[in-house]
PDB file of N, CA and C in Angstrom:
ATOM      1  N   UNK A   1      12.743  -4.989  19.327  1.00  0.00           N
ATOM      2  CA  UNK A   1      12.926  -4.688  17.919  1.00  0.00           C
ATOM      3  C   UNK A   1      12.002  -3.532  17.546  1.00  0.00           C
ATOM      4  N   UNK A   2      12.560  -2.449  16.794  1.00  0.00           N
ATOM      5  CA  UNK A   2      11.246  -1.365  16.366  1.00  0.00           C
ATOM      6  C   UNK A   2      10.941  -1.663  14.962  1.00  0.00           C
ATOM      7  N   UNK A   3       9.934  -1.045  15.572  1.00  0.00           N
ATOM      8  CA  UNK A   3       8.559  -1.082  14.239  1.00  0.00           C
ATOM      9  C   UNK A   3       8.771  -0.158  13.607  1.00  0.00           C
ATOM     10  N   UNK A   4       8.821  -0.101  12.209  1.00  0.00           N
ATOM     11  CA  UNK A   4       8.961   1.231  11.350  1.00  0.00           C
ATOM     12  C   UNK A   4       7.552   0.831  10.398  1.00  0.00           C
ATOM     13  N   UNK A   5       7.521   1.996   9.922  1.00  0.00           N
ATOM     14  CA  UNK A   5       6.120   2.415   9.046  1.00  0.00           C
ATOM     15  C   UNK A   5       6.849   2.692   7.684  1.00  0.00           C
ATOM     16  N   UNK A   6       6.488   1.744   6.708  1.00  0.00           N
ATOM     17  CA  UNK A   6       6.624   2.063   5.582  1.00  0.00           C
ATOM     18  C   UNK A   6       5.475   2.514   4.189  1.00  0.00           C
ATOM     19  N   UNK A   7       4.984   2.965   3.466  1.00  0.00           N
ATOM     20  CA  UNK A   7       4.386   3.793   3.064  1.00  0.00           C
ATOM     21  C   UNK A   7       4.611   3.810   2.113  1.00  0.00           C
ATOM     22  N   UNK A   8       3.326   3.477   0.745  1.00  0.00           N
ATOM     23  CA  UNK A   8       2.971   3.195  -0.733  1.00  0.00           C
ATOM     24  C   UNK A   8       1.968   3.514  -1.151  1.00  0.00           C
ATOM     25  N   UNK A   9       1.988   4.419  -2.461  1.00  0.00           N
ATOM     26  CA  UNK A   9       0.614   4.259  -2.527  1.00  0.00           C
ATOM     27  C   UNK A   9       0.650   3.661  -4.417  1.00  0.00           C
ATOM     28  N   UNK A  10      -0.425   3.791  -5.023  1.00  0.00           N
ATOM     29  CA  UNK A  10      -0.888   3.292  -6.631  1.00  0.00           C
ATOM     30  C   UNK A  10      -1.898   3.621  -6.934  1.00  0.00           C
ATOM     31  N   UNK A  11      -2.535   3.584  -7.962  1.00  0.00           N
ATOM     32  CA  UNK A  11      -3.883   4.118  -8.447  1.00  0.00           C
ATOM     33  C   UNK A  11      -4.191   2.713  -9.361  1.00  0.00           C
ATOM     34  N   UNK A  12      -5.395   3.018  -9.042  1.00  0.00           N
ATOM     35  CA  UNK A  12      -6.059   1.172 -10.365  1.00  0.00           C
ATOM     36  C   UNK A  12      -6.684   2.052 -10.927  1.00  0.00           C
ATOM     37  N   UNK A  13      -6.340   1.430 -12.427  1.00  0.00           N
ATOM     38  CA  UNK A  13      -7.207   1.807 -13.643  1.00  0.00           C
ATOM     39  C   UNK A  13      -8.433   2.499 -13.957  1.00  0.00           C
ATOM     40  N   UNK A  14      -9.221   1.124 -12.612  1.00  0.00           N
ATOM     41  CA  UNK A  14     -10.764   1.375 -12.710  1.00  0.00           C
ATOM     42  C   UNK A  14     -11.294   1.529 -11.359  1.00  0.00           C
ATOM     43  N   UNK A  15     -12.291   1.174 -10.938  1.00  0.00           N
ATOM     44  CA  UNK A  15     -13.041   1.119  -9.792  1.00  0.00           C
ATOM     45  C   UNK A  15     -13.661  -0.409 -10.153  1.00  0.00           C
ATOM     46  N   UNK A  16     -13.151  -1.469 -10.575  1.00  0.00           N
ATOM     47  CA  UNK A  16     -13.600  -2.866 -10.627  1.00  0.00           C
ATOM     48  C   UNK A  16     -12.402  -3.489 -10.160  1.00  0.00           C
ATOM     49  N   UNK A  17     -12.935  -4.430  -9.618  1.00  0.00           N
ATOM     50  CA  UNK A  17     -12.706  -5.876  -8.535  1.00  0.00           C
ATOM     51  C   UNK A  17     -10.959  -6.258  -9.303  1.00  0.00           C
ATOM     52  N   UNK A  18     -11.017  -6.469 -10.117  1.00  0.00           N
ATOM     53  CA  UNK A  18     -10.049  -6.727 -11.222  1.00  0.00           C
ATOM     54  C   UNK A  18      -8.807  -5.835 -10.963  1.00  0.00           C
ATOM     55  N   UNK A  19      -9.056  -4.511 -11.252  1.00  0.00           N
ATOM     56  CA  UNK A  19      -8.492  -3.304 -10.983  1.00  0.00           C
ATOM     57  C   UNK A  19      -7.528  -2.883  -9.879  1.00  0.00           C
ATOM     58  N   UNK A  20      -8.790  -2.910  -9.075  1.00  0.00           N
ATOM     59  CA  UNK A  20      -7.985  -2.817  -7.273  1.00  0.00           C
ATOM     60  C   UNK A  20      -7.196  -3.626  -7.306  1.00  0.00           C
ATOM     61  N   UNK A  21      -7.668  -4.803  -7.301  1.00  0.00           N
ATOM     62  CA  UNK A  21      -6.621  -5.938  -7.393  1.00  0.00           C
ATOM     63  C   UNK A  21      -5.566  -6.423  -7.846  1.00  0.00           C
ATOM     64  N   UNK A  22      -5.301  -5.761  -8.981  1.00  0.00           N
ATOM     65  CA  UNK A  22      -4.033  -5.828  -9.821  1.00  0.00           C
ATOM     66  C   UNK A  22      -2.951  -4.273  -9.286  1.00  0.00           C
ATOM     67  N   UNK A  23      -3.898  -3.217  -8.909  1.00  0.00           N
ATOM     68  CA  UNK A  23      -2.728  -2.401  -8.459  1.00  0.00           C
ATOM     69  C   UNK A  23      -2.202  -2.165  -6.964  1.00  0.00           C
ATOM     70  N   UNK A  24      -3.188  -2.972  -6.848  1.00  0.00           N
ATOM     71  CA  UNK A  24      -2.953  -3.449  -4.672  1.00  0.00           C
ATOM     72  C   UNK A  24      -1.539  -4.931  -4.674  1.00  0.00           C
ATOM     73  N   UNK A  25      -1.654  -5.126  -5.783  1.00  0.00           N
ATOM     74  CA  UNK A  25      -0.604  -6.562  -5.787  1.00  0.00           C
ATOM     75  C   UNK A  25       0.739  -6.326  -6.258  1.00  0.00           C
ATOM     76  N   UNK A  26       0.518  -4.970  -6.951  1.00  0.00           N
ATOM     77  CA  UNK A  26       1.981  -4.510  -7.564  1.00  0.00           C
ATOM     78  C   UNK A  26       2.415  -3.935  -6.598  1.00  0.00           C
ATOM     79  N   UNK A  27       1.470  -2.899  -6.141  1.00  0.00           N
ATOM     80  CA  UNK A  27       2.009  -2.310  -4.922  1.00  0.00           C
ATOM     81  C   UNK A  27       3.151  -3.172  -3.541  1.00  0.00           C
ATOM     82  N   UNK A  28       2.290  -3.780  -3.432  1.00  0.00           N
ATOM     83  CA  UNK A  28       2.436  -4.616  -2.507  1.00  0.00           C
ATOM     84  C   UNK A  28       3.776  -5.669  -2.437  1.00  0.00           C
ATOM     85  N   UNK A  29       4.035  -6.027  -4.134  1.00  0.00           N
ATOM     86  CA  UNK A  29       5.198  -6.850  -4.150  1.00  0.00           C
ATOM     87  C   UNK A  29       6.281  -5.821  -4.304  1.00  0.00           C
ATOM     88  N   UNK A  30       6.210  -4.449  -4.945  1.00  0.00           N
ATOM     89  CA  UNK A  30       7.112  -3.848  -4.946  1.00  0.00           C
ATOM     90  C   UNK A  30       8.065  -3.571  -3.503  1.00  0.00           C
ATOM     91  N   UNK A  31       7.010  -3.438  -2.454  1.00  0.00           N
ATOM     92  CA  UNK A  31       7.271  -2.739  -1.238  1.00  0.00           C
ATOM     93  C   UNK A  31       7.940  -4.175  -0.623  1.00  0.00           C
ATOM     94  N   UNK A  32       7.234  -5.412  -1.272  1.00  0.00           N
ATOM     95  CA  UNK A  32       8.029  -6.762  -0.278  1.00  0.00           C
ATOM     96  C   UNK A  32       9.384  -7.234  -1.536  1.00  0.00           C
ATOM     97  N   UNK A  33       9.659  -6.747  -2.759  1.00  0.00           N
ATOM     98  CA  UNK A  33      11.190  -6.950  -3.407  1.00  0.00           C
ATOM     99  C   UNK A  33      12.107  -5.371  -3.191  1.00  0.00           C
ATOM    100  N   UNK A  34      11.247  -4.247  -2.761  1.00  0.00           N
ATOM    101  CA  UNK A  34      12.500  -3.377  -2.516  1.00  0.00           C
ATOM    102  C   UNK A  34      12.940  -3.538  -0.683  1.00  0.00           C
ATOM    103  N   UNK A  35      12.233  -4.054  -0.039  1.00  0.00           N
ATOM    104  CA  UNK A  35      12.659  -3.752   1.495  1.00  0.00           C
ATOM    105  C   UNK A  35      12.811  -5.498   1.887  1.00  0.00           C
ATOM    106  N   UNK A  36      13.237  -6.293   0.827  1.00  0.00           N
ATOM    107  CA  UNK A  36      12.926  -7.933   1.376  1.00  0.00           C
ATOM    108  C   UNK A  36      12.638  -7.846   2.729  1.00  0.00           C
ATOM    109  N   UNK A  37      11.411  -7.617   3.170  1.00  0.00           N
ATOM    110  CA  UNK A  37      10.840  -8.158   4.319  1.00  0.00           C
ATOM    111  C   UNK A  37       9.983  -9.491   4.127  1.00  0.00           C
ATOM    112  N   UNK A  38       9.873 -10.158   5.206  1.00  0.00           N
ATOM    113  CA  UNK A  38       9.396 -11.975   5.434  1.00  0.00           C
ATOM    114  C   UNK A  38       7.858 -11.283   6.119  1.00  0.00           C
ATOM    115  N   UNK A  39       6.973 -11.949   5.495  1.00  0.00           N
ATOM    116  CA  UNK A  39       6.020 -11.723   5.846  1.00  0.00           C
ATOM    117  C   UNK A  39       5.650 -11.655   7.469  1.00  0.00           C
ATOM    118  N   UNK A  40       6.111 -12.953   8.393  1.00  0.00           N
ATOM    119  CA  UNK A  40       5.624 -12.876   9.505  1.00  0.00           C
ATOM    120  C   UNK A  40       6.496 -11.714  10.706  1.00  0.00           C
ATOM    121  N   UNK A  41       6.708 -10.660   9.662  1.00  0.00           N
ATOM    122  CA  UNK A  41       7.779  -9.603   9.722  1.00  0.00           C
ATOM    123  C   UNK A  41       6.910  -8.607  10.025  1.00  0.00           C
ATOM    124  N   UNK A  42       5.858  -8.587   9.160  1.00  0.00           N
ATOM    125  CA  UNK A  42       5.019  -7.334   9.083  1.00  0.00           C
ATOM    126  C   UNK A  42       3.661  -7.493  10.402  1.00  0.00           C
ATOM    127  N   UNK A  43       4.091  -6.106  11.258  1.00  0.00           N
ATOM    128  CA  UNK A  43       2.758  -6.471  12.291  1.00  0.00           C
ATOM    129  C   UNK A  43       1.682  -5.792  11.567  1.00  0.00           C
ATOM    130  N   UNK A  44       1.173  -5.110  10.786  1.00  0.00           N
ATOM    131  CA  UNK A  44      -0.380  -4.929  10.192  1.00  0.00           C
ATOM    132  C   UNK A  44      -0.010  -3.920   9.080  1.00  0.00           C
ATOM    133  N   UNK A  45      -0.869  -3.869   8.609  1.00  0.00           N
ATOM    134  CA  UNK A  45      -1.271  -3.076   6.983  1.00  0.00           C
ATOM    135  C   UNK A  45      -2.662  -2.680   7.823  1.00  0.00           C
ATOM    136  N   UNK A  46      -2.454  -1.026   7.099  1.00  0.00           N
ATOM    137  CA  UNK A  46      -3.720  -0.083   6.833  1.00  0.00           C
ATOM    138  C   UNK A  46      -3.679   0.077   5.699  1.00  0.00           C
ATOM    139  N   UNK A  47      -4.952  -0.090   4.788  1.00  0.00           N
ATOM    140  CA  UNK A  47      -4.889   0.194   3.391  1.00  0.00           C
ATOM    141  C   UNK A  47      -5.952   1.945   3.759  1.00  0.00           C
ATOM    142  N   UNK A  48      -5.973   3.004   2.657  1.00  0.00           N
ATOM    143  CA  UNK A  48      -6.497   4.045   2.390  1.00  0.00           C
ATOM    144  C   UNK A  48      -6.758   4.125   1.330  1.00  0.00           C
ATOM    145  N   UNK A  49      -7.872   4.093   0.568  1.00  0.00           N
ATOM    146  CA  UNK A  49      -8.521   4.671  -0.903  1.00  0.00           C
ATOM    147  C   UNK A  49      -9.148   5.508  -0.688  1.00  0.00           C
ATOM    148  N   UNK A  50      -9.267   6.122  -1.876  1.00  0.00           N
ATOM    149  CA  UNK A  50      -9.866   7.592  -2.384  1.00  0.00           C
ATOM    150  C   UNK A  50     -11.311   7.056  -2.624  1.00  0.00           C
ATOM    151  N   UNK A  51     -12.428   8.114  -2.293  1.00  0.00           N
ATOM    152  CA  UNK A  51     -14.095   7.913  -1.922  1.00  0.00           C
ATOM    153  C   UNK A  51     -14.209   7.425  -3.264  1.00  0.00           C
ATOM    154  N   UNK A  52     -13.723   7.718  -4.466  1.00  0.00           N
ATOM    155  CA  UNK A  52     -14.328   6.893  -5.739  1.00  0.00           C
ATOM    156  C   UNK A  52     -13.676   5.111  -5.901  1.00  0.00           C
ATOM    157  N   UNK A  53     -13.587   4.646  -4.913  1.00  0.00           N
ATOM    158  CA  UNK A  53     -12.893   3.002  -5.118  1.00  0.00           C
ATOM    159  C   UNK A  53     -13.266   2.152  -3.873  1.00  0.00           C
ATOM    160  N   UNK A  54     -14.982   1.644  -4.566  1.00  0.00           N
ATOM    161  CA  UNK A  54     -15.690   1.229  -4.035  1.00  0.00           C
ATOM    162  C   UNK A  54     -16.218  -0.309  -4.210  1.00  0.00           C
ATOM    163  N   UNK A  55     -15.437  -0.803  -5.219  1.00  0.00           N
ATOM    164  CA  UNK A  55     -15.827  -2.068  -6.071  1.00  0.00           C
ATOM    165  C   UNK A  55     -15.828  -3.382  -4.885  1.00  0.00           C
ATOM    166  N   UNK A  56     -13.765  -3.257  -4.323  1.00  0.00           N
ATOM    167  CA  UNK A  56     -13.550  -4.309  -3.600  1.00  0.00           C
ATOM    168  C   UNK A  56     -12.524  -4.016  -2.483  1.00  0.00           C
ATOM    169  N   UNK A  57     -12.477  -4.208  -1.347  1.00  0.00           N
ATOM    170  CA  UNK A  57     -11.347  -4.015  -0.909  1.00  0.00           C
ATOM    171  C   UNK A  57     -10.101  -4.128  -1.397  1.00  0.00           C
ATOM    172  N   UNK A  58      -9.091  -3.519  -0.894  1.00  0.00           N
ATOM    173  CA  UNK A  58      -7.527  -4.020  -1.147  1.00  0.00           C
ATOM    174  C   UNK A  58      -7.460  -4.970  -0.462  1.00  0.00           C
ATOM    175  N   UNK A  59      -7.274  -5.129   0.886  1.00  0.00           N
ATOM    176  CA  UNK A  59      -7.466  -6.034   1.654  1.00  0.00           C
ATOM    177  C   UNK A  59      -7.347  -7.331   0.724  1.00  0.00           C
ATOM    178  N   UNK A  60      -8.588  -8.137   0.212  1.00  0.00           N
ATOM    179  CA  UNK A  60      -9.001  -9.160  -0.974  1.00  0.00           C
ATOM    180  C   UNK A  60      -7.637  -9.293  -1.578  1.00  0.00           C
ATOM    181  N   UNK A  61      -6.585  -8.639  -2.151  1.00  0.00           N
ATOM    182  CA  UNK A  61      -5.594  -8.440  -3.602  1.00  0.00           C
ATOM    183  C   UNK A  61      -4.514  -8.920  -1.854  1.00  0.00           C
ATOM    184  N   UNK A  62      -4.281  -8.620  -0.906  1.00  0.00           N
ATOM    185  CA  UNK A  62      -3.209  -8.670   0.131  1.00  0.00           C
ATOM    186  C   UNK A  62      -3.746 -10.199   0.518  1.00  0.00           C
ATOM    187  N   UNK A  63      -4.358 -11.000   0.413  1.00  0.00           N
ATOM    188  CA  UNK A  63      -4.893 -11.988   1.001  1.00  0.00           C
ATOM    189  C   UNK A  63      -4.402 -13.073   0.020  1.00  0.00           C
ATOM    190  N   UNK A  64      -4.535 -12.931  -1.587  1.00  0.00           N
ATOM    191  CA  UNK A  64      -4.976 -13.754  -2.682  1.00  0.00           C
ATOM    192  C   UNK A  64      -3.172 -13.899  -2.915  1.00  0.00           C
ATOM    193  N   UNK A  65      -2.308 -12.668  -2.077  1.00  0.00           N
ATOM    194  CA  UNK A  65      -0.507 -12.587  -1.938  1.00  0.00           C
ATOM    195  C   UNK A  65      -0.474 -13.653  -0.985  1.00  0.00           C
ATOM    196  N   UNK A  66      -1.359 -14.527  -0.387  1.00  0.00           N
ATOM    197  CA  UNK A  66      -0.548 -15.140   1.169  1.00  0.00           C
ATOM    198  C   UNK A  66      -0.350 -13.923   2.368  1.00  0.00           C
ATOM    199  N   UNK A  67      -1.284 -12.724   2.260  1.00  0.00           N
ATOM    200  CA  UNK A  67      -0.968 -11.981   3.494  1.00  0.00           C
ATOM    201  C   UNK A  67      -2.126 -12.699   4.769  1.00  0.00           C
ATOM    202  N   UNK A  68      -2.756 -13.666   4.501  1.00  0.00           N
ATOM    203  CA  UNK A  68      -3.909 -13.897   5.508  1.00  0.00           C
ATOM    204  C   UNK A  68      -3.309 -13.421   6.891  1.00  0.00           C
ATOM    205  N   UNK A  69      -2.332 -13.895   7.073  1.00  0.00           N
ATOM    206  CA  UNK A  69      -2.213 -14.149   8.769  1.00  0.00           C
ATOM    207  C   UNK A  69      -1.743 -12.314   8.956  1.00  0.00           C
ATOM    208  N   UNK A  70      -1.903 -11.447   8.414  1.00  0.00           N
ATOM    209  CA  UNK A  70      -1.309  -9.927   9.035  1.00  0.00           C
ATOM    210  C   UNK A  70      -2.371  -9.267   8.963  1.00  0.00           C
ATOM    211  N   UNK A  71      -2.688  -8.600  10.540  1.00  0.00           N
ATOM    212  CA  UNK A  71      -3.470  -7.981  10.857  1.00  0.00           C
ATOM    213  C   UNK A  71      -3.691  -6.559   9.596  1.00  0.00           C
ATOM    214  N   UNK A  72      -5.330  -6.556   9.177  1.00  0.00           N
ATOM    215  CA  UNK A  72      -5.395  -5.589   7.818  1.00  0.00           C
ATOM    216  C   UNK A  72      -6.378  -4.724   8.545  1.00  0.00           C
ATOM    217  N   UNK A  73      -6.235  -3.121   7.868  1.00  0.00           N
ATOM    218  CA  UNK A  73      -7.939  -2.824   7.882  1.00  0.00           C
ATOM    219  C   UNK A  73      -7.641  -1.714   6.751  1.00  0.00           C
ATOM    220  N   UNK A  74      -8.950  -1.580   6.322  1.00  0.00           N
ATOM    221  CA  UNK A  74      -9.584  -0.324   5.198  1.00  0.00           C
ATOM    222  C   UNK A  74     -10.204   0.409   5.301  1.00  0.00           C
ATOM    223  N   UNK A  75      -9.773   1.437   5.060  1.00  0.00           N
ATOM    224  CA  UNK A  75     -10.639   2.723   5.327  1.00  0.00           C
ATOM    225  C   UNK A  75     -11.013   3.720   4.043  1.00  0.00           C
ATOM    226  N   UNK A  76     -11.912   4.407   3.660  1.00  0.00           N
ATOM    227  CA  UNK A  76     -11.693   5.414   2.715  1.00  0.00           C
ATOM    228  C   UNK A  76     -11.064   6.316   3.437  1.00  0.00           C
ATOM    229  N   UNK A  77     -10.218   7.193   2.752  1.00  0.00           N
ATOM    230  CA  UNK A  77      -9.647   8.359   2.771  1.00  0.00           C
ATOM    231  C   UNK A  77     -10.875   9.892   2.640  1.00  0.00           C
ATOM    232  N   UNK A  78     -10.468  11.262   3.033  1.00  0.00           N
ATOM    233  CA  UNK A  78     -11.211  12.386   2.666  1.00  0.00           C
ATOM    234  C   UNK A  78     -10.945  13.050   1.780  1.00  0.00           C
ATOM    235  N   UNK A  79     -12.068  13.212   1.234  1.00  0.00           N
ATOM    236  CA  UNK A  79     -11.975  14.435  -0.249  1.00  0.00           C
ATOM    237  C   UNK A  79     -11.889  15.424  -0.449  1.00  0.00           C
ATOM    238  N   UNK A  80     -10.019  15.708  -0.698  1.00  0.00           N
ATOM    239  CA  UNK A  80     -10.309  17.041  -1.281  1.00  0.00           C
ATOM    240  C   UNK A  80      -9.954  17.682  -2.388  1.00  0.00           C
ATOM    241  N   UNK A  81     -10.030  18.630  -2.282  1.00  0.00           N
ATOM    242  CA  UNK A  81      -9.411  19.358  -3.823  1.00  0.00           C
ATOM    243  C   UNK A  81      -8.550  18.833  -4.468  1.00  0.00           C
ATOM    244  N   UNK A  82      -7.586  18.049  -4.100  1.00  0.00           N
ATOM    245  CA  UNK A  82      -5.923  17.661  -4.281  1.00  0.00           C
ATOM    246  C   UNK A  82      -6.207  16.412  -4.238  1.00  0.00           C
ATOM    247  N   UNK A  83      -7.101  16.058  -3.734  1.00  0.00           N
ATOM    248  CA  UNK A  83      -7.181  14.033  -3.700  1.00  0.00           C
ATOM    249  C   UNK A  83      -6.532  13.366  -5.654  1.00  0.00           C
ATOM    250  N   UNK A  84      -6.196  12.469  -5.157  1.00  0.00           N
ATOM    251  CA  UNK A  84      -5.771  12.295  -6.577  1.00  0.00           C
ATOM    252  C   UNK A  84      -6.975  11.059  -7.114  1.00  0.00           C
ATOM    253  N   UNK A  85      -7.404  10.654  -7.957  1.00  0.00           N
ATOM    254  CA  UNK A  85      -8.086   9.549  -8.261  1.00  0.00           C
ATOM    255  C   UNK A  85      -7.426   8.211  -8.338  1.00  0.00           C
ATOM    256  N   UNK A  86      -8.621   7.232  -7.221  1.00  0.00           N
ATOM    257  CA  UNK A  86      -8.368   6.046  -7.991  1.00  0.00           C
ATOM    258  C   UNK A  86      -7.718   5.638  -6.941  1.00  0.00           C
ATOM    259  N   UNK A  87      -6.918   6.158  -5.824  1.00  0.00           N
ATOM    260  CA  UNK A  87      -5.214   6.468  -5.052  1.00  0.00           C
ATOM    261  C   UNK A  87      -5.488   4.943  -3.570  1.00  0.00           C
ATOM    262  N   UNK A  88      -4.297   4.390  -3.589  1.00  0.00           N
ATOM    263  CA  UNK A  88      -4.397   3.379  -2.575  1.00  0.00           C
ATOM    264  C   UNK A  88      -3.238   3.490  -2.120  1.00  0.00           C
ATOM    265  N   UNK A  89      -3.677   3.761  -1.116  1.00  0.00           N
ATOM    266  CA  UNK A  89      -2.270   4.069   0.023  1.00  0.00           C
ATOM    267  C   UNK A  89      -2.205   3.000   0.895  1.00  0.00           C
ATOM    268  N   UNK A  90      -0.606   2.513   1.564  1.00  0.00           N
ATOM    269  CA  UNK A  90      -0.870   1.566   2.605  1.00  0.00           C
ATOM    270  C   UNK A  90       0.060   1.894   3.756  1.00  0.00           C
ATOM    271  N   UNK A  91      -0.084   2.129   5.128  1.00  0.00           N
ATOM    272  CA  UNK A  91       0.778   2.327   5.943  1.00  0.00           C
ATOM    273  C   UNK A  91       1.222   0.713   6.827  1.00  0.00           C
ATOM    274  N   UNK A  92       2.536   0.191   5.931  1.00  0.00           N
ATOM    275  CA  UNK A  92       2.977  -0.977   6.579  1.00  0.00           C
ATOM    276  C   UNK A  92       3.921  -0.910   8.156  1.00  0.00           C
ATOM    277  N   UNK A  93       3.162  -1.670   8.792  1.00  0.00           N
ATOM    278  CA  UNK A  93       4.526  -1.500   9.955  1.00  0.00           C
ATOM    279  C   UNK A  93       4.953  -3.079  10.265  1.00  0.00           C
ATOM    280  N   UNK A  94       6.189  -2.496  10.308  1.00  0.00           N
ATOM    281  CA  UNK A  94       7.482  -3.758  10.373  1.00  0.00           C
ATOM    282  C   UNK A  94       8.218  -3.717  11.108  1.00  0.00           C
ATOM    283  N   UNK A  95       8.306  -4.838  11.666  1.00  0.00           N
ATOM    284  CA  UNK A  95       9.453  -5.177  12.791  1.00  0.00           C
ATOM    285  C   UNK A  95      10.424  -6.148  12.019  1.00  0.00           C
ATOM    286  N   UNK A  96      11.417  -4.955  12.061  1.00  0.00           N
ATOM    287  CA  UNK A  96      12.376  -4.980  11.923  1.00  0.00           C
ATOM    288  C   UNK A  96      13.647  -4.348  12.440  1.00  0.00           C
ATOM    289  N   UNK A  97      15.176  -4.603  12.120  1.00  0.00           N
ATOM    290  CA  UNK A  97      16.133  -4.592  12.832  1.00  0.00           C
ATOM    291  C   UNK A  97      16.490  -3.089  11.957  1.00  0.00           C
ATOM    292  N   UNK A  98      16.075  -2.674  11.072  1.00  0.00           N
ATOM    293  CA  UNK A  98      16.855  -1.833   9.827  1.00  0.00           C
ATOM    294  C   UNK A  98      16.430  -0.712  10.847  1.00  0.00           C
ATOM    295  N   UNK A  99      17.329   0.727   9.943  1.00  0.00           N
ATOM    296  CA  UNK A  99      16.839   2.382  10.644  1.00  0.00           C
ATOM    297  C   UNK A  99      15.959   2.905   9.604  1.00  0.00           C
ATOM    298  N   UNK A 100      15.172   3.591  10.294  1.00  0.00           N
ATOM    299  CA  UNK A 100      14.533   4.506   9.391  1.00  0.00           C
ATOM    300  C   UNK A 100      14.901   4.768   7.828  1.00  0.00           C
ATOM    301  N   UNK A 101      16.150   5.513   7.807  1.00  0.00           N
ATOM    302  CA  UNK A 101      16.501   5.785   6.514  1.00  0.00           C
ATOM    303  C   UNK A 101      16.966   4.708   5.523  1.00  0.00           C
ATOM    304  N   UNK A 102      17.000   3.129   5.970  1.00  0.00           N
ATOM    305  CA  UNK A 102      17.331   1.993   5.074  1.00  0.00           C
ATOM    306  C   UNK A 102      15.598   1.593   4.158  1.00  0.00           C
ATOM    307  N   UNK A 103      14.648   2.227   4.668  1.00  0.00           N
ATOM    308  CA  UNK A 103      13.433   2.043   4.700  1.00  0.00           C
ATOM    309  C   UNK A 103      12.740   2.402   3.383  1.00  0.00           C
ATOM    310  N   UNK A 104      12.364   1.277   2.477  1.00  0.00           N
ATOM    311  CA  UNK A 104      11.922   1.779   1.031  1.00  0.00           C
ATOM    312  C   UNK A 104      10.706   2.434   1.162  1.00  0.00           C
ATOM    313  N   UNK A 105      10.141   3.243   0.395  1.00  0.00           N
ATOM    314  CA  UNK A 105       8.625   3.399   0.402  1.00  0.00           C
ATOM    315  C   UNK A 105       8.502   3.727  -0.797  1.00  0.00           C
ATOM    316  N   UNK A 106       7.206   2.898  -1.187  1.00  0.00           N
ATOM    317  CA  UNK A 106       6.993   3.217  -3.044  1.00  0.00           C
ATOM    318  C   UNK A 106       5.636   3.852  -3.525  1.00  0.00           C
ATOM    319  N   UNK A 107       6.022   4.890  -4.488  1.00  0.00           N
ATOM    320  CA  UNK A 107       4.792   5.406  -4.743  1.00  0.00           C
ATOM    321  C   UNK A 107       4.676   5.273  -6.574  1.00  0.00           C
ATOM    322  N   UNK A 108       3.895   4.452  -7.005  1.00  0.00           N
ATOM    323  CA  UNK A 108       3.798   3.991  -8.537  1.00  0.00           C
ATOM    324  C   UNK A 108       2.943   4.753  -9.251  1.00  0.00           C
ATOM    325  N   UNK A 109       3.243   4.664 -10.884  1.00  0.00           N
ATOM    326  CA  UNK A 109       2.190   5.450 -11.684  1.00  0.00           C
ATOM    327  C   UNK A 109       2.272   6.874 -11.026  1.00  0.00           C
ATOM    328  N   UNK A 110       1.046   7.181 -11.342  1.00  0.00           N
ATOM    329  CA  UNK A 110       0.520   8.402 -11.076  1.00  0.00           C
ATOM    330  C   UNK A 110       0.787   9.033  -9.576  1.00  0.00           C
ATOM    331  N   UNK A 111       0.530   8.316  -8.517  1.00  0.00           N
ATOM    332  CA  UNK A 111       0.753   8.403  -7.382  1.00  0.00           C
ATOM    333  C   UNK A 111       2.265   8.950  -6.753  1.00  0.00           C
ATOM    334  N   UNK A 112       3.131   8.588  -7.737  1.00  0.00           N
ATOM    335  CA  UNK A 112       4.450   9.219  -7.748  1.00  0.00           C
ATOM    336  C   UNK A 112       4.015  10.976  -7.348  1.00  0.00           C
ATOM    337  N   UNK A 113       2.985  11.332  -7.739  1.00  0.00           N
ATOM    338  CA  UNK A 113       3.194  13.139  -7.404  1.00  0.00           C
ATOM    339  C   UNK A 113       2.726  13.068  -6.104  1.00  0.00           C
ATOM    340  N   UNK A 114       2.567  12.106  -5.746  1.00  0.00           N
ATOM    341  CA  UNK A 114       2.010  12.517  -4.219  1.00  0.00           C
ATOM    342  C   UNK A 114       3.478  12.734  -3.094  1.00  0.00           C
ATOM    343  N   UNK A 115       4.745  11.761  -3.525  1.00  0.00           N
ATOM    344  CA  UNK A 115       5.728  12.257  -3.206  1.00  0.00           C
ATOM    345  C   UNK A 115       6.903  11.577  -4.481  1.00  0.00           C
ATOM    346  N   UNK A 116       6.686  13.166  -4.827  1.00  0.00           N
ATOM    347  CA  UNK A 116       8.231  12.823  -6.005  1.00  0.00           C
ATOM    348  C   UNK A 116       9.683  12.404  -5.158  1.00  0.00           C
ATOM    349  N   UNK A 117       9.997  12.416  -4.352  1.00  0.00           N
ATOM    350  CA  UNK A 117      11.007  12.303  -3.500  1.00  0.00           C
ATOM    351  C   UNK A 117      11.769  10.546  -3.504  1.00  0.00           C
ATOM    352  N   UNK A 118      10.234   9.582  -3.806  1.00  0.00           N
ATOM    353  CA  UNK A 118      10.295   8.643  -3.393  1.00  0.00           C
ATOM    354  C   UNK A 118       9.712   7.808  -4.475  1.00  0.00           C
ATOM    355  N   UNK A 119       9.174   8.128  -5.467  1.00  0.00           N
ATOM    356  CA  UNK A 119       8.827   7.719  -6.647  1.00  0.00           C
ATOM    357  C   UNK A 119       9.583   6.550  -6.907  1.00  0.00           C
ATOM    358  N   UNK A 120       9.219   5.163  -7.097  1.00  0.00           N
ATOM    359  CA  UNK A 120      10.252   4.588  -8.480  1.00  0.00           C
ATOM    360  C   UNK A 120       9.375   4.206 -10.116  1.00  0.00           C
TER     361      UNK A 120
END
């Protein structure tokens, strides 16, 4: 079965615990009601934030969903000119039966300019 990489990102409000957490969970359900994937579907999540979103992991907001059992990790992202604030990106990979192009990827709020293409 191949693994495809699907790809989201969101921005939280703030840089508090609260924050992350509420836009790591939207994220997150959006990407599991537009591509109905079953959790023990997904082989790992990389989360990516921007150097100012330091409060709490995403990770924490994917856990508090029932993601315990899928391999996670977090990283900050690099700063540059163009970085957008606030920004949480996640590169999901899924095993699944679908092709590439059946493959949702959501980019919310603000984060939409990072690819207008794919915005909802």
């Amino acid at each position: 079965m191949p693994v495809r990489g699907v790809r989201g990102a969101t921005v939280a409000a703030a840089n508090t615990p609260e924050a992350i957490r509420r836009a790591t969970q939207e994220l997150l359900q959006t990407l599991m009601d537009k591509n109905q994937f079953a959790l023990d579907e997904i082989a790992s999540l990389i989360f990516t934030v921007t150097p100012d979103l330091t409060a709490e992991p995403p990770a924490r907001a994917a856990r508090e969903l029932g993601w315990g059992a899928v391999a996670m990790l977090c990283v900050h992202e690099m700063q540059t000119a163009e970085s957008l604030a606030r920004c949480i990106r996640v590169l999901l990979h899924w095993n699944t039966t679908k092709q590439a192009h059946e493959v949702c990827h959501v980019y919310l709020h603000s984060a939409a300019q990072l690819r207008p293409d794919r915005a909802h």
